[in-house]
Protein backbone atom coordinates (compact mmCIF):
# COMPACT_ATOMS: atom_id res chain seq x y z
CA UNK A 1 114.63 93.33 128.54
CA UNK A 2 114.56 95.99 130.82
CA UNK A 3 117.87 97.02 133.68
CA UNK A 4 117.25 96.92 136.96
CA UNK A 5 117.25 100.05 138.54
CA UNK A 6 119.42 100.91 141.36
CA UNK A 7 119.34 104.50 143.66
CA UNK A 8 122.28 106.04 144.01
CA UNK A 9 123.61 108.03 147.29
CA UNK A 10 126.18 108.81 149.25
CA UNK A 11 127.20 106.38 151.74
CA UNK A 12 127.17 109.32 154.74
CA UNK A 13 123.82 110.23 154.06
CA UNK A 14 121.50 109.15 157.22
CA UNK A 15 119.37 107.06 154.61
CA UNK A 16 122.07 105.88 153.50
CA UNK A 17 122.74 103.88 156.72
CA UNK A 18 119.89 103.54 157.74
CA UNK A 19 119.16 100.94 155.14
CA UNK A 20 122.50 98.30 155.52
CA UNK A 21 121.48 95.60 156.70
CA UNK A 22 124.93 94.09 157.11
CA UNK A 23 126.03 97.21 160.01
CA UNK A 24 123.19 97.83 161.62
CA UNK A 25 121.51 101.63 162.08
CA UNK A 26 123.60 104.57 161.76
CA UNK A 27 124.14 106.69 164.93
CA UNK A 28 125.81 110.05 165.15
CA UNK A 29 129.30 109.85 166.36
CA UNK A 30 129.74 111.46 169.61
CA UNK A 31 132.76 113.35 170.58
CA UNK A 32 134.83 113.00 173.79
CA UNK A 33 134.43 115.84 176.34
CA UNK A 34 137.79 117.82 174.90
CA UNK A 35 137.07 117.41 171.30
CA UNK A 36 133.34 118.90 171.87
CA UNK A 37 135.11 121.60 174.01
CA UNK A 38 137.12 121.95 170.67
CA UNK A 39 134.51 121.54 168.63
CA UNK A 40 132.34 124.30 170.25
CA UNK A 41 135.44 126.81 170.03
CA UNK A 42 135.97 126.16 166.25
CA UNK A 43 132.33 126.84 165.52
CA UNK A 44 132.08 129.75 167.83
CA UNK A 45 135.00 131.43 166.41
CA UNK A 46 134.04 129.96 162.64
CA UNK A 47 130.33 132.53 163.33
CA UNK A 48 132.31 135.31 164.21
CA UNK A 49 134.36 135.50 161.35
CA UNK A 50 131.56 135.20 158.87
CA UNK A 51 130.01 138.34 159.93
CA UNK A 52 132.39 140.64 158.17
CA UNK A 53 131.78 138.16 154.63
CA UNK A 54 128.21 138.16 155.16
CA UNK A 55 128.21 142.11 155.95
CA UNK A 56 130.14 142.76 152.61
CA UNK A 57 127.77 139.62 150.57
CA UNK A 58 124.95 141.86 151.56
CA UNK A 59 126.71 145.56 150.70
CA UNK A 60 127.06 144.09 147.54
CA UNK A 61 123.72 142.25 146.76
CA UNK A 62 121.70 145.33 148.06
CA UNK A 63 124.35 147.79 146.71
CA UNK A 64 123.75 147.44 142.92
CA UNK A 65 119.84 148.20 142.97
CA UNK A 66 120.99 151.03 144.88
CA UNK A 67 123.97 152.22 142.56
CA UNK A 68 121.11 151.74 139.75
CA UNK A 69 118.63 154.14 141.51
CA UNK A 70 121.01 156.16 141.47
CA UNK A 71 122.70 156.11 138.78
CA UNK A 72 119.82 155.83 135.91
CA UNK A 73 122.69 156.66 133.10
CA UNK A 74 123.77 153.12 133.59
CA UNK A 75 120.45 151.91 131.86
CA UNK A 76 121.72 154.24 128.78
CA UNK A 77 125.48 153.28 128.54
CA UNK A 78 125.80 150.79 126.49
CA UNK A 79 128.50 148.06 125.94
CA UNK A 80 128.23 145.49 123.11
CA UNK A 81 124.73 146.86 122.22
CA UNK A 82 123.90 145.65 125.88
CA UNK A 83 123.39 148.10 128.48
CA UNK A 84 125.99 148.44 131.46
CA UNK A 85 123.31 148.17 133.95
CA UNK A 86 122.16 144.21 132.58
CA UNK A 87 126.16 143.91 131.97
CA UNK A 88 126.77 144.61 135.98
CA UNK A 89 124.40 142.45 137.39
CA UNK A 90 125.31 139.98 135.11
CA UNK A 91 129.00 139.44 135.48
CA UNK A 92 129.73 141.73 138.67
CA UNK A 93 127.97 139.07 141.63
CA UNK A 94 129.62 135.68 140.85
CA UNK A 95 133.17 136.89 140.95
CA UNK A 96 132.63 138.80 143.92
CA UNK A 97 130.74 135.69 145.66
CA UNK A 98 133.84 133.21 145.02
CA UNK A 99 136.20 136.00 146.21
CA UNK A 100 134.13 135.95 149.25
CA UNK A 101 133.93 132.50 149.94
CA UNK A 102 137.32 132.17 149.22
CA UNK A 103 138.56 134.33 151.55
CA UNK A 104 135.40 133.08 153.88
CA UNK A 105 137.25 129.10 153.44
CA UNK A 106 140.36 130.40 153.96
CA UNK A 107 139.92 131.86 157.53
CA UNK A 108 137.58 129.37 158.68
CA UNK A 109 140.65 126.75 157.64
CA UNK A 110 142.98 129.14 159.62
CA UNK A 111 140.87 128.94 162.80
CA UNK A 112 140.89 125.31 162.30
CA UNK A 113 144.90 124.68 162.29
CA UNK A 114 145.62 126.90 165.23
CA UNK A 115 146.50 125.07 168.71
């Protein structure tokens, strides 16, 4: 006897509600004219502050190929029988991402509690 099979998804998902038949189509909920006013500001000031993460996300992404070119010795150190080079873009990136969204998360939620 075989289960009936069932999809899964979220219930915000434009499929999602597009396919009740019980509430009818989904529409996108539209904002009074001082929340959009709001809303604009947040996302206007929300772009500017990602520069300076995305600046730094690329220093650092682009940076390590560079620090490797020119620094070839880091292909000869070795750590663990592994060498430093493979160890650094290994474990340096996904610290330094969270750190970055963190902070990124963080002053996008500070923007949003401000008057």
């Amino acid at each position: 006897m075989s289960q009936r099979r069932v999809a899964v998804m979220s219930p915000q998902t434009r499929h999602a509600h597009a396919h009740r038949r019980l509430r009818g189509r989904w529409r996108v909920p539209t904002l009074d004219a001082p929340g959009a006013e709001r809303a604009l500001r947040l996302y206007e000031a929300q772009r500017r502050r990602a520069v300076a993460p995305l600046v730094l996300l690329f220093a650092g992404m682009l940076g390590l190929p560079l620090i490797f070119a020119l620094f070839p010795g880091l292909d000869a150190a070795r750590l663990f029988d592994v060498p430093l080079s493979w160890l650094a873009l290994a474990l340096l990136p996904y610290p330094g991402l969270v750190l970055l969204a963190r902070w990124q998360l963080h002053r996008a939620e500070r923007i949003e509690d401000e008057p």
